[in-house]
N, C-alpha and C. Protein backbone atom coordinates (compact mmCIF):
# COMPACT_ATOMS: atom_id res chain seq x y z
N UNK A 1 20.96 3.87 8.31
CA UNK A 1 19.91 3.38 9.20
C UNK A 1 20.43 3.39 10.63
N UNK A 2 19.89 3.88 11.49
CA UNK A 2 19.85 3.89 12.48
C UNK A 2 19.61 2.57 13.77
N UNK A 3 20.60 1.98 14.24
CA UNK A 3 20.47 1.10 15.14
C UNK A 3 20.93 0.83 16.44
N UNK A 4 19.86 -0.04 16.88
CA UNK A 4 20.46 -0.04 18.93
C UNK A 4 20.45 -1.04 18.83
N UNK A 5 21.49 -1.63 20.08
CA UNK A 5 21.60 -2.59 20.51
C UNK A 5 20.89 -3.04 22.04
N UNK A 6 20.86 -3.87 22.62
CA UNK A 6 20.20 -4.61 23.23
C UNK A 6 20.43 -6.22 23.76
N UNK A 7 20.29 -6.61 25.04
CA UNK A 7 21.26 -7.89 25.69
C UNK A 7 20.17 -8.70 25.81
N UNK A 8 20.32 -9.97 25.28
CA UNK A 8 19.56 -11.21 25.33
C UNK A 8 19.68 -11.74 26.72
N UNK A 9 19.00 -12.75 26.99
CA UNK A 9 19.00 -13.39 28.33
C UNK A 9 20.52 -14.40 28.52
N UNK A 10 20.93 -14.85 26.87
CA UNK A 10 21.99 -15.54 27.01
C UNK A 10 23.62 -14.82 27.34
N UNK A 11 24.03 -15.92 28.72
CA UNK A 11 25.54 -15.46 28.61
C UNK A 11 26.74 -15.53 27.41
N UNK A 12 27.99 -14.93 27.68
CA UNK A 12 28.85 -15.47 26.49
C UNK A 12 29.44 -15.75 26.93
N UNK A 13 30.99 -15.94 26.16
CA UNK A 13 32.03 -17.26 27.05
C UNK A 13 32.77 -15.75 28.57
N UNK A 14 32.43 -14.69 28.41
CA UNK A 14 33.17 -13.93 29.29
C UNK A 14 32.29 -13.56 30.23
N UNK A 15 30.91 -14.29 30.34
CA UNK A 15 29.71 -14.44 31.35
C UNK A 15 28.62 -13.20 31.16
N UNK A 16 28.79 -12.03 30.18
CA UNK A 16 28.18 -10.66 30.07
C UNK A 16 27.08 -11.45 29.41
N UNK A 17 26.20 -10.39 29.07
CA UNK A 17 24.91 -11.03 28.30
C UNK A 17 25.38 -10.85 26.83
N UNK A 18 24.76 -11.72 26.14
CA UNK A 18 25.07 -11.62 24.56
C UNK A 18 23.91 -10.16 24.02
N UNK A 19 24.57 -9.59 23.19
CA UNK A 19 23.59 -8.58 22.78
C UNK A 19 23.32 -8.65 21.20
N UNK A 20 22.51 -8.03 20.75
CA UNK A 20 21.60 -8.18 19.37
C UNK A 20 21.35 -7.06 19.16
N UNK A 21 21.62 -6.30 17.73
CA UNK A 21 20.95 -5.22 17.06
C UNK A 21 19.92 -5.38 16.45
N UNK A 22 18.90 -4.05 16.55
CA UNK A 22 17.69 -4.09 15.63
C UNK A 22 17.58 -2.35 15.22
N UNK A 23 17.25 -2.28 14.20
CA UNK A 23 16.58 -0.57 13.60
C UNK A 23 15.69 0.12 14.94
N UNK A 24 16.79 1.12 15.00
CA UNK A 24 16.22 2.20 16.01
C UNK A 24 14.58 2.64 15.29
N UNK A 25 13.48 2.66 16.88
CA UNK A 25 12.58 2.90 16.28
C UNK A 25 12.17 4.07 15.32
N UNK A 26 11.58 4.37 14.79
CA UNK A 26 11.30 5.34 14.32
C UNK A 26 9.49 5.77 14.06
N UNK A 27 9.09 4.87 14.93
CA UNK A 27 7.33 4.88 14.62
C UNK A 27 6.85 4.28 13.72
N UNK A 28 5.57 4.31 13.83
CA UNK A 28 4.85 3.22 12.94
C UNK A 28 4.20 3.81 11.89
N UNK A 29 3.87 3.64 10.79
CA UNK A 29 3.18 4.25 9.94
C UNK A 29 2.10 3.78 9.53
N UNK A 30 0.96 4.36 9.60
CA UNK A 30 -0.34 3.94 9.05
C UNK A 30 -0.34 4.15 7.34
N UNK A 31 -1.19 3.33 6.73
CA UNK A 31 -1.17 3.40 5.35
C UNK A 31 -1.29 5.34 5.07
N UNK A 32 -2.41 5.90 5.65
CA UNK A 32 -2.33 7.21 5.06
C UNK A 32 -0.91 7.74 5.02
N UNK A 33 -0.11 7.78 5.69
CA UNK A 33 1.30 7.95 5.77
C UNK A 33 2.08 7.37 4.93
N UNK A 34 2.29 6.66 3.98
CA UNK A 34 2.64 5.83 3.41
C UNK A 34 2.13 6.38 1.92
N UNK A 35 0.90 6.46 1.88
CA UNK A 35 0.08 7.08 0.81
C UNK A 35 0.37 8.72 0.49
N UNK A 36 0.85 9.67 1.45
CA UNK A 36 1.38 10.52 1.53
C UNK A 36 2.75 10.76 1.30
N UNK A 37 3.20 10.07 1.33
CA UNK A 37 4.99 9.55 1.13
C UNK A 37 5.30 9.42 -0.30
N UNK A 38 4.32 8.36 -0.73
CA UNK A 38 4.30 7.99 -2.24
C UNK A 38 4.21 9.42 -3.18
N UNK A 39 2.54 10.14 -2.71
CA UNK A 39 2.61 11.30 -3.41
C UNK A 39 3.40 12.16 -3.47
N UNK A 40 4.00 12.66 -2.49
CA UNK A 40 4.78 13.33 -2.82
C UNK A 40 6.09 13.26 -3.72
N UNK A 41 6.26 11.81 -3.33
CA UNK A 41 7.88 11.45 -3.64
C UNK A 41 7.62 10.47 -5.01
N UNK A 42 6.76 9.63 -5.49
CA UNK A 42 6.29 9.23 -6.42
C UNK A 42 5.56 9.25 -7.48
N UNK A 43 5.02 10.30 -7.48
CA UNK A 43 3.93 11.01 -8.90
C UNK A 43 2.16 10.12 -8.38
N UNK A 44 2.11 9.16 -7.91
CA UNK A 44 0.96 8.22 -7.51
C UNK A 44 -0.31 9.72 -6.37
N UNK A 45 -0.95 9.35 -7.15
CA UNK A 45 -2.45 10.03 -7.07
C UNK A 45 -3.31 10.04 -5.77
N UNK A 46 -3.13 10.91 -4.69
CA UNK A 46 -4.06 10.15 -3.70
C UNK A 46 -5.21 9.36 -3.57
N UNK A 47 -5.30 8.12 -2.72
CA UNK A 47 -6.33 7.21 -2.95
C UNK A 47 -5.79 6.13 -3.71
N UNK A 48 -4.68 6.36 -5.02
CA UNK A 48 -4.71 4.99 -5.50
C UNK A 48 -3.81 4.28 -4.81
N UNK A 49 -3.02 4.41 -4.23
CA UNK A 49 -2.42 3.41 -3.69
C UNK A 49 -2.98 2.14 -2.57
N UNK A 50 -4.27 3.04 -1.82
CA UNK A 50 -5.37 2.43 -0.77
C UNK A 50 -6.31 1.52 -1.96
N UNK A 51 -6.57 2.05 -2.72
CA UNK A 51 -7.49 1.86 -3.76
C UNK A 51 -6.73 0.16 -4.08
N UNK A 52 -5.79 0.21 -4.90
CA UNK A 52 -4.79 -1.38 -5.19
C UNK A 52 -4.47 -2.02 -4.09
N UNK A 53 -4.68 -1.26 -2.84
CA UNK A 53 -4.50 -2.74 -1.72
C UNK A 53 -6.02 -3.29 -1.54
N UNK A 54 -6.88 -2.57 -1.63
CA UNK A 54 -8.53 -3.03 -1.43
C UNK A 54 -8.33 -4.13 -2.35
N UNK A 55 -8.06 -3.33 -3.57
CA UNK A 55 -8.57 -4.62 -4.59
C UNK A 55 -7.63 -6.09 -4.61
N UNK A 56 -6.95 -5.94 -4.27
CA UNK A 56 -5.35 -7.24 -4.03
C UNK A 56 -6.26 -7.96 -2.95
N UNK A 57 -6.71 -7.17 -2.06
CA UNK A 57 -6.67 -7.60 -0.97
C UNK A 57 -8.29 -9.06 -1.07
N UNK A 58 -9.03 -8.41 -1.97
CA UNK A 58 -10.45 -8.67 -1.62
C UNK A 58 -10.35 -10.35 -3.33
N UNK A 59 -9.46 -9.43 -4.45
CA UNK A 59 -8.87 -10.90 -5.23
C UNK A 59 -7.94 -11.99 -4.60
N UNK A 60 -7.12 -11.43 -4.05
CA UNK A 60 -6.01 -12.44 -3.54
C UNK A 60 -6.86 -13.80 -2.53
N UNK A 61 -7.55 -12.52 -1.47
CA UNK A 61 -8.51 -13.36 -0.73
C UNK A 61 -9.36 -14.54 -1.39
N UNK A 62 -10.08 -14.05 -2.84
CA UNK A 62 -10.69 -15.04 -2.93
C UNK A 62 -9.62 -16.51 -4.07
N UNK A 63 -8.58 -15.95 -4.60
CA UNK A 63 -8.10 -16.59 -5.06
C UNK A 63 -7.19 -17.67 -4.26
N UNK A 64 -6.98 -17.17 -3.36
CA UNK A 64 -6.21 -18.35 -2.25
C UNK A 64 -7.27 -18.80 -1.46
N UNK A 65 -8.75 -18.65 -1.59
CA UNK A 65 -9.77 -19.08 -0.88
C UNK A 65 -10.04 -20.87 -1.80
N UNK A 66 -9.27 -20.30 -3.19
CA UNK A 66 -9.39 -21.78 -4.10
C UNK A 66 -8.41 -22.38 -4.34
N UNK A 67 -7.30 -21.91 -3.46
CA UNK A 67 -6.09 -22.83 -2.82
C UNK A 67 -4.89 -22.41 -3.90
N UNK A 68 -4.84 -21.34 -4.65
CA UNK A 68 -3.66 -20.77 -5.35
C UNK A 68 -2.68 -20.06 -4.47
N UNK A 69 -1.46 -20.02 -4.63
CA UNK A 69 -0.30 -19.12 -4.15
C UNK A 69 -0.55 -17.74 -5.53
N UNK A 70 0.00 -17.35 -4.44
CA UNK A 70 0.12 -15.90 -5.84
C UNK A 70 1.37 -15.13 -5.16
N UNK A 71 2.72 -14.87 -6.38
CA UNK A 71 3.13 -14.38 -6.36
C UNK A 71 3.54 -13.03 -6.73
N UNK A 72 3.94 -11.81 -6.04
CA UNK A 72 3.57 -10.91 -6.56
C UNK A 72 5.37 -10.12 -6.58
N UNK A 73 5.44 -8.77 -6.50
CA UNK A 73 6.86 -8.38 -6.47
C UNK A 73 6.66 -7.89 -5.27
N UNK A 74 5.81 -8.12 -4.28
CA UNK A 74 6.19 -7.85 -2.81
C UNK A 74 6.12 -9.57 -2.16
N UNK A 75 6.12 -10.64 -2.79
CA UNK A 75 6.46 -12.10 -2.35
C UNK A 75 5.36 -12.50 -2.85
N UNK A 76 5.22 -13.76 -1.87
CA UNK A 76 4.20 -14.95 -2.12
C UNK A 76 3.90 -14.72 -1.49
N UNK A 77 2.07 -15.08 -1.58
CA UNK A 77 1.06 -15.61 -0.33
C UNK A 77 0.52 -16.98 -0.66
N UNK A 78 -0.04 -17.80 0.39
CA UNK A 78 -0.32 -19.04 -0.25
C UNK A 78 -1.34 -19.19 1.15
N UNK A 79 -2.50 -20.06 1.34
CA UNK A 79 -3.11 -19.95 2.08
C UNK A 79 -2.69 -21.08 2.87
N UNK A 80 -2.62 -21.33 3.90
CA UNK A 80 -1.82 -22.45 5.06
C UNK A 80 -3.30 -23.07 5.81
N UNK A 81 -3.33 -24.08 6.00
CA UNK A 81 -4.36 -24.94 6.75
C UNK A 81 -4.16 -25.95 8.06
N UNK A 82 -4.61 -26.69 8.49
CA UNK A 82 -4.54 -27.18 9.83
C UNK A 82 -5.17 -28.07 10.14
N UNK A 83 -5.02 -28.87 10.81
CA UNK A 83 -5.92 -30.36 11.08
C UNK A 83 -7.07 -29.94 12.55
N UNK A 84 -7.94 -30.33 12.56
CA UNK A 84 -8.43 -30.50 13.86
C UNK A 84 -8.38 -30.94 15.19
N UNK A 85 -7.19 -32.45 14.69
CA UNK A 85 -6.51 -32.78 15.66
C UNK A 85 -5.56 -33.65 15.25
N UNK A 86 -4.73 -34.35 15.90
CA UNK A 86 -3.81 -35.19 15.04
C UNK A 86 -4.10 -36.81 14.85
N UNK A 87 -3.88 -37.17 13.21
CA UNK A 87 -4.04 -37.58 12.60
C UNK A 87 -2.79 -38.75 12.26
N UNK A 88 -3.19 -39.70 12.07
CA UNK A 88 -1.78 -40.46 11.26
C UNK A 88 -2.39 -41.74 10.39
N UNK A 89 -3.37 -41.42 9.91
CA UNK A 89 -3.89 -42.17 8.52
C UNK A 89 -4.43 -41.35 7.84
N UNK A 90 -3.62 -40.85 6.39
CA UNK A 90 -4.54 -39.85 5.49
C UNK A 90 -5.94 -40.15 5.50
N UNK A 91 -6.57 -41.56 5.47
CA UNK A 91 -7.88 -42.06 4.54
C UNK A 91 -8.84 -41.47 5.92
N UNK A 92 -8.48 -41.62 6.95
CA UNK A 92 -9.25 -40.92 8.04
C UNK A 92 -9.75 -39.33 8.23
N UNK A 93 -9.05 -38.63 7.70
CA UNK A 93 -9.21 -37.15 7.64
C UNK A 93 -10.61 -36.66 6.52
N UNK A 94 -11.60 -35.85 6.91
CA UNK A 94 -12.43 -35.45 6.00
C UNK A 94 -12.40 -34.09 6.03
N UNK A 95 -12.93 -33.61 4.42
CA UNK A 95 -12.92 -32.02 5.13
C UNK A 95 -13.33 -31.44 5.79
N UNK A 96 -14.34 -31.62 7.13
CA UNK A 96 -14.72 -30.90 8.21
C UNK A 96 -13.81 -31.27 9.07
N UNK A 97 -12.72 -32.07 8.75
CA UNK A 97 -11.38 -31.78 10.04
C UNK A 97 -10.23 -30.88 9.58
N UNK A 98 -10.57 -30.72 7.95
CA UNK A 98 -9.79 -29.05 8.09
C UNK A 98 -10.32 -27.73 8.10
N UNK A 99 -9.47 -27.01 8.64
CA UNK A 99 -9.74 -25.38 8.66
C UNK A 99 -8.60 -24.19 8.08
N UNK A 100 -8.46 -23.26 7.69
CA UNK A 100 -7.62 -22.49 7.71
C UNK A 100 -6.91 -21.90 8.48
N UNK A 101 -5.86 -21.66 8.84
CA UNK A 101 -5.03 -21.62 9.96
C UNK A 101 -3.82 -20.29 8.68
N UNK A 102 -4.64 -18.99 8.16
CA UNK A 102 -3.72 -17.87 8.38
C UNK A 102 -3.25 -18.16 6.94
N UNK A 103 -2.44 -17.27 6.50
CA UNK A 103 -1.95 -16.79 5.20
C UNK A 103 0.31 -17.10 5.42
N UNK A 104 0.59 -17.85 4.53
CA UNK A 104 1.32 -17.79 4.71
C UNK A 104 2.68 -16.55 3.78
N UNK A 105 3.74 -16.22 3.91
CA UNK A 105 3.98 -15.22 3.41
C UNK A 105 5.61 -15.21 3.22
N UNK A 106 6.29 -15.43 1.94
CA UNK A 106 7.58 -15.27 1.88
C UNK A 106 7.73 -13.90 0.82
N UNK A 107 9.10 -12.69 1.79
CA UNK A 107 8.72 -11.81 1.02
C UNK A 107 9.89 -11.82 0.21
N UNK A 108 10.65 -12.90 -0.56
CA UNK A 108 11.49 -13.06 -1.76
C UNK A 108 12.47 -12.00 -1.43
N UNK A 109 13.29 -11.97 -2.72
CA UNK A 109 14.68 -11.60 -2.66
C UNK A 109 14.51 -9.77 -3.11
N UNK A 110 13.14 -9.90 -4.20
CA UNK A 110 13.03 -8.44 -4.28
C UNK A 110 13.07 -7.15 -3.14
N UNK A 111 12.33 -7.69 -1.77
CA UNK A 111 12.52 -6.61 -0.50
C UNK A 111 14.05 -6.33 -0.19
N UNK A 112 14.63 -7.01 -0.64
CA UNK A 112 16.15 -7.67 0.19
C UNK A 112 16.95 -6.46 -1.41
N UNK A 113 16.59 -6.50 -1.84
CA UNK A 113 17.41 -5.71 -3.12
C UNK A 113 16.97 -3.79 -3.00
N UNK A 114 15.46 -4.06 -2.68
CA UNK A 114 15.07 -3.01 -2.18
C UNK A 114 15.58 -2.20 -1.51
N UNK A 115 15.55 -2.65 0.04
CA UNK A 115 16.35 -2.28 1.46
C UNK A 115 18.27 -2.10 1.26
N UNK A 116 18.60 -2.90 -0.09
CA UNK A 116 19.95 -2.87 0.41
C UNK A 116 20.21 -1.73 -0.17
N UNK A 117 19.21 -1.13 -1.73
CA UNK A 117 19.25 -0.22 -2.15
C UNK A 117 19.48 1.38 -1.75
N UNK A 118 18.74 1.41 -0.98
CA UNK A 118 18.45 2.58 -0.04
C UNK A 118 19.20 2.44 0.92
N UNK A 119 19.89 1.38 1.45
CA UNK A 119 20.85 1.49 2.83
C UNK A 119 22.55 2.07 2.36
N UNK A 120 22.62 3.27 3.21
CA UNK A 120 24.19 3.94 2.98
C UNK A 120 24.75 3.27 4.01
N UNK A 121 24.60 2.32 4.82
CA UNK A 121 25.43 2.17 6.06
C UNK A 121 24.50 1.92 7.42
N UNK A 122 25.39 1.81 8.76
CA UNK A 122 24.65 1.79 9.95
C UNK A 122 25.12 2.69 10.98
N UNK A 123 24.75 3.41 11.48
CA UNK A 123 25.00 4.72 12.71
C UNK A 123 23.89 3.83 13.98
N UNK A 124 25.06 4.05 14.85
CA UNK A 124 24.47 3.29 16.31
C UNK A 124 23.34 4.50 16.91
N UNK A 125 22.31 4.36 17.60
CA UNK A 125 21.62 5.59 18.02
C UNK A 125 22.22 5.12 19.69
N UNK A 126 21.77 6.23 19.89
CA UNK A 126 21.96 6.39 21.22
C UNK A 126 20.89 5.84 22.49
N UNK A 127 20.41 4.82 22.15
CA UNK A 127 19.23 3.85 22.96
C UNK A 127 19.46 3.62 24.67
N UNK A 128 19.00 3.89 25.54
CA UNK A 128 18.73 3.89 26.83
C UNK A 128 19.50 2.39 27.53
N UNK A 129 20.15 2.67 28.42
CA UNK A 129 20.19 1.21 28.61
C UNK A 129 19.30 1.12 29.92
N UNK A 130 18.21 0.13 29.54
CA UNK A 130 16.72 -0.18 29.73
C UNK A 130 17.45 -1.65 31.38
N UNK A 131 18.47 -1.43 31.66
CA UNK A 131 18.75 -2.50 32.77
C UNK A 131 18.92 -1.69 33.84
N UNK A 132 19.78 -0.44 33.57
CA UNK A 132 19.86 0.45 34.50
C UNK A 132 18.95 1.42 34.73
N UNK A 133 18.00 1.90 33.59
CA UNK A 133 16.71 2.48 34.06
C UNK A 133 15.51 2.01 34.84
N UNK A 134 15.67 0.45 34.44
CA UNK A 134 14.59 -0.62 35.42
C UNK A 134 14.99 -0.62 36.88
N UNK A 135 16.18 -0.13 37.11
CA UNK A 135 17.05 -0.36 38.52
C UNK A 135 17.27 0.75 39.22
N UNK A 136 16.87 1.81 38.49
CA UNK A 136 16.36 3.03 39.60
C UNK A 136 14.84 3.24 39.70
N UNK A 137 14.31 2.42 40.60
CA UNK A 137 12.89 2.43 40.76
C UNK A 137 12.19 3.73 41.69
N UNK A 138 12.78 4.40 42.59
CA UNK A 138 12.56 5.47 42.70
C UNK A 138 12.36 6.63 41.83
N UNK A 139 13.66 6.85 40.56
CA UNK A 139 13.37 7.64 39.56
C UNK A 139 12.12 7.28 39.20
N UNK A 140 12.09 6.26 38.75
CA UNK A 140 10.35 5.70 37.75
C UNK A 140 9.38 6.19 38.79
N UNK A 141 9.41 6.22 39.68
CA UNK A 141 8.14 6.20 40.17
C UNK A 141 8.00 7.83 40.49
N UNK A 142 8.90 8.99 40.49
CA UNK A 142 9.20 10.01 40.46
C UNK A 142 8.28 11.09 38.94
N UNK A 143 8.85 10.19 38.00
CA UNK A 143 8.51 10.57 36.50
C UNK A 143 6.78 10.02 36.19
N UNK A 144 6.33 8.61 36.96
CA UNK A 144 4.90 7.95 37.07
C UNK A 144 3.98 9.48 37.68
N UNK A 145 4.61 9.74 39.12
CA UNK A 145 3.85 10.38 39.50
C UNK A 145 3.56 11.85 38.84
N UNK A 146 4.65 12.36 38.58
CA UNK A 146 4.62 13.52 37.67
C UNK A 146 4.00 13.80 36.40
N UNK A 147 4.32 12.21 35.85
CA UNK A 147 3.35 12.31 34.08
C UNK A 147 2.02 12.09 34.87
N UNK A 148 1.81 11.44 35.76
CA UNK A 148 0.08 11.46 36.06
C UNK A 148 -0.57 12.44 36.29
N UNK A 149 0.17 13.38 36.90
CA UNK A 149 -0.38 14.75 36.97
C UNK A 149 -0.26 15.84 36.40
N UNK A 150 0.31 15.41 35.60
CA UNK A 150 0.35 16.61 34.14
C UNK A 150 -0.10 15.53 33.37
N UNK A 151 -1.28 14.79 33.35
CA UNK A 151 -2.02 14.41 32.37
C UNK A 151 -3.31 14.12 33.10
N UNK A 152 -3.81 14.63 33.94
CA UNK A 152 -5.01 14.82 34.81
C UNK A 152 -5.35 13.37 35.28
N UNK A 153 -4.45 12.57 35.52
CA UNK A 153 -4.83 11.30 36.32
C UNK A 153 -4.67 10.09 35.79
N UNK A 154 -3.53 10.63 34.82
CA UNK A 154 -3.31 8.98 34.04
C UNK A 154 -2.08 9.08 33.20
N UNK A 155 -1.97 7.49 32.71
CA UNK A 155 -0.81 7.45 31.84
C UNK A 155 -0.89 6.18 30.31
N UNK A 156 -0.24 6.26 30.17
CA UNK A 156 -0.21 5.66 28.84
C UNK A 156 1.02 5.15 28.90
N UNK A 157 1.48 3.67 27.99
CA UNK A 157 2.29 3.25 27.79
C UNK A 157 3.38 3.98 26.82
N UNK A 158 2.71 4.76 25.93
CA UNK A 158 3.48 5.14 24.86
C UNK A 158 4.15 6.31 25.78
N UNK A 159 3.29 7.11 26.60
CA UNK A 159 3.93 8.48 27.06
C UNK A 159 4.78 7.79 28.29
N UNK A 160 4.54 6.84 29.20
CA UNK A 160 5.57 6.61 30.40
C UNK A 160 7.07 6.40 29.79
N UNK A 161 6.69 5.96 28.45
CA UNK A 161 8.30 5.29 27.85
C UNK A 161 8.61 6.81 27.43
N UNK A 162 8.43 7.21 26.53
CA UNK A 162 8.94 8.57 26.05
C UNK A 162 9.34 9.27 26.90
N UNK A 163 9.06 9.41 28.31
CA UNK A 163 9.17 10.09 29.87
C UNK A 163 10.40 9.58 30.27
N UNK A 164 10.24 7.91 30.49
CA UNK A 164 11.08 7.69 31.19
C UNK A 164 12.34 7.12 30.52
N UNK A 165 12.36 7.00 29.01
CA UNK A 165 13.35 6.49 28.37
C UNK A 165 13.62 5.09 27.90
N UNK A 166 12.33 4.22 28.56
CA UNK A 166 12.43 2.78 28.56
C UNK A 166 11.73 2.53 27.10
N UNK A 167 11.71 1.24 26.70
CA UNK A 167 11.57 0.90 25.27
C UNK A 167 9.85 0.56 25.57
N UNK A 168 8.77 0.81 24.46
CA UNK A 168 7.52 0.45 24.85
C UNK A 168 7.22 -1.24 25.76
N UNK A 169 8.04 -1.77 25.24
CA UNK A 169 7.79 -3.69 25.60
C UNK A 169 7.95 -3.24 27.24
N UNK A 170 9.35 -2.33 27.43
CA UNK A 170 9.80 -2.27 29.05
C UNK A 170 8.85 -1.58 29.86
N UNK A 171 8.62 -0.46 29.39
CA UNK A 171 7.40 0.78 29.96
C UNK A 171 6.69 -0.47 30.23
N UNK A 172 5.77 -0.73 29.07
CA UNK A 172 4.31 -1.80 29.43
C UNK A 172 4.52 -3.10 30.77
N UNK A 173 5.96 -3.45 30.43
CA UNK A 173 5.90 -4.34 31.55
C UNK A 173 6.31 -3.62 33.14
N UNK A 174 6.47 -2.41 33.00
CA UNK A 174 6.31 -1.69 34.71
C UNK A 174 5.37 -1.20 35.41
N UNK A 175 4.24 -0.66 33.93
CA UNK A 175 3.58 -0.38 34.22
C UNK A 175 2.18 -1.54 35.17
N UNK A 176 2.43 -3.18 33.93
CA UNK A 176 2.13 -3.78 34.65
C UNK A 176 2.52 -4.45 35.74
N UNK A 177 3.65 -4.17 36.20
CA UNK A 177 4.51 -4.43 37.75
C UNK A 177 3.29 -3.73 38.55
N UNK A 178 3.65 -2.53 38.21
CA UNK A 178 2.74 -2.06 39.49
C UNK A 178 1.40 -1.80 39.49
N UNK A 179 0.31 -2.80 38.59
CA UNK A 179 -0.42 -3.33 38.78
C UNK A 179 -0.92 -4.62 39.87
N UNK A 180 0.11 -5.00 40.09
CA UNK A 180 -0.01 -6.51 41.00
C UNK A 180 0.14 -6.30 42.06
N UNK A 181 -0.26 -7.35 42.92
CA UNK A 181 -0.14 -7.60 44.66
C UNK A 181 -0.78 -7.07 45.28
N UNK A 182 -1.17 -7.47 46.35
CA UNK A 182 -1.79 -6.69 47.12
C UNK A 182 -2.21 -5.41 47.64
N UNK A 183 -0.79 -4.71 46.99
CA UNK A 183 -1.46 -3.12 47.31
C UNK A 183 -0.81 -3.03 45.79
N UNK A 184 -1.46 -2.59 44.94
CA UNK A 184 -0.93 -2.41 43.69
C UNK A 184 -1.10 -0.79 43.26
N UNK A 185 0.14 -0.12 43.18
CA UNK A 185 0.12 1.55 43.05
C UNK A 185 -0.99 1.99 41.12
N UNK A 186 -1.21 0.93 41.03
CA UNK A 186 -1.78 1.49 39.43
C UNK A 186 -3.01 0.73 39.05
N UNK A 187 -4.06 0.89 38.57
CA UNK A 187 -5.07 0.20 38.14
C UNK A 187 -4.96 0.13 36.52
N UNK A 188 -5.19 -0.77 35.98
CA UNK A 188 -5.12 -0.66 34.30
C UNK A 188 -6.90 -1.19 33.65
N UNK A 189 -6.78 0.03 32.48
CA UNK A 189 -8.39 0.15 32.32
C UNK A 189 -7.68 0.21 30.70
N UNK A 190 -9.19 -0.09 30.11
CA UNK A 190 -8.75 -0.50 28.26
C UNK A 190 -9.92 0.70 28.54
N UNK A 191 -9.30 1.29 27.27
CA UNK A 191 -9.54 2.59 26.79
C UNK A 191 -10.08 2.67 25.27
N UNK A 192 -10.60 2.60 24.70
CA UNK A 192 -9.99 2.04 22.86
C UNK A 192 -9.94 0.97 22.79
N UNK A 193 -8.81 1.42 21.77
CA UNK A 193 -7.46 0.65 21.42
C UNK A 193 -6.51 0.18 22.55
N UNK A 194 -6.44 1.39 23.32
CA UNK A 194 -4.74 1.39 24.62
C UNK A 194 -5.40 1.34 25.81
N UNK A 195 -4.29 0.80 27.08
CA UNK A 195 -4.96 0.94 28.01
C UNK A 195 -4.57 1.88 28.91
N UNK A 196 -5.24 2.58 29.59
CA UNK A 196 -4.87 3.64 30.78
C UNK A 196 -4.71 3.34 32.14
N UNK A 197 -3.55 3.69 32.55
CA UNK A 197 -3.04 3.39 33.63
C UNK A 197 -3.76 4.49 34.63
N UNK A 198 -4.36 4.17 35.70
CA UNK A 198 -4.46 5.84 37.13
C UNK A 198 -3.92 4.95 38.51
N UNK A 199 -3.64 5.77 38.84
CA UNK A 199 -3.41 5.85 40.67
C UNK A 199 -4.86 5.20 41.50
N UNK A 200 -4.69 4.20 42.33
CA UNK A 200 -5.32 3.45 43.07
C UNK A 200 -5.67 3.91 44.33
């Protein structure tokens, strides 16, 4: 598995920032992808695999709708609830002061046997360091202007990072830098799903 590292806000005793590994990205996968993965590599039938999350999805729902946990070999779900406001005499609370407040979710020891299964080891990737790319702001704004115009007047979060090397969280937050203040070099417009950045 592939991993980068990355510096927290906290110092250490030699004053540097403390740093933290996480799995180099590798993209996200939508279920069809996933469902494609299986077939090939699993004998599983296209459709059924979409097919058993519908149906999990639409039983589980109603079975934790009648306050059961259900455990399965991808964990527990159990349905989690919430007060309306706070309370400190049970006999006072009725049920129109509760609501559901989300699904709760432990994914047991089976994922953990899974993952260790398939893991040969860890190889560092070669990840950007995202302190010194934030700190040549001329470059960025070099690569801004260039992806805008080889994309007829705009940009995207996903493509400024891929451009400029910064991690999506970093891209998104420059892009909204130069959204702000008084003369702000970028306007941001929701598009979809994503939002599009153009020149002001």
């Amino acid at each position: 598995m592939l991993f980068e590292v990355h510096p927290t806000p906290a110092k250490g005793s030699d004053g540097r920032n403390i740093v933290y590994v996480r799995p180099a990205t590798q993209g996200k996968l939508a279920m069809k992808d996933v469902e494609d993965f299986c077939c090939n590599n699993y004998g599983v039938r296209f459709g059924e695999l979409s097919r058993a999350f519908e149906v999990f999805l639409r039983a589980a729902g109603e079975l934790m709708g009648m306050g059961y946990r259900i455990d399965t070999p991808i964990g527990s779900f159990a349905p989690r609830l919430t007060l309306s406001r706070e309370f400190t005499d049970p006999d006072d609370i009725k049920g129109s002061d509760v609501s559901f407040d989300g699904v709760d979710y432990n994914p047991g020891q089976r994922w953990n046997r899974e993952l260790e299964k398939w893991n040969n080891g860890f190889r560092r990737a070669n990840n950007p360091n995202t302190k010194e790319i934030l700190a040549d702001q001329e470059r960025l704004e070099q690569i801004l202007r260039a992806t805008i115009k080889e994309f007829r007047g705009y940009v995207t979060v996903g493509i400024f990072a891929f451009r400029s090397g910064l991690t999506y969280y970093s891209s998104r937050k420059q892009l909204n830098e130069w959204c702000k203040g008084d003369t702000p070099k970028l306007l941001r417009t929701r598009r979809g799903q994503e939002f599009i950045y153009t020149e002001v």
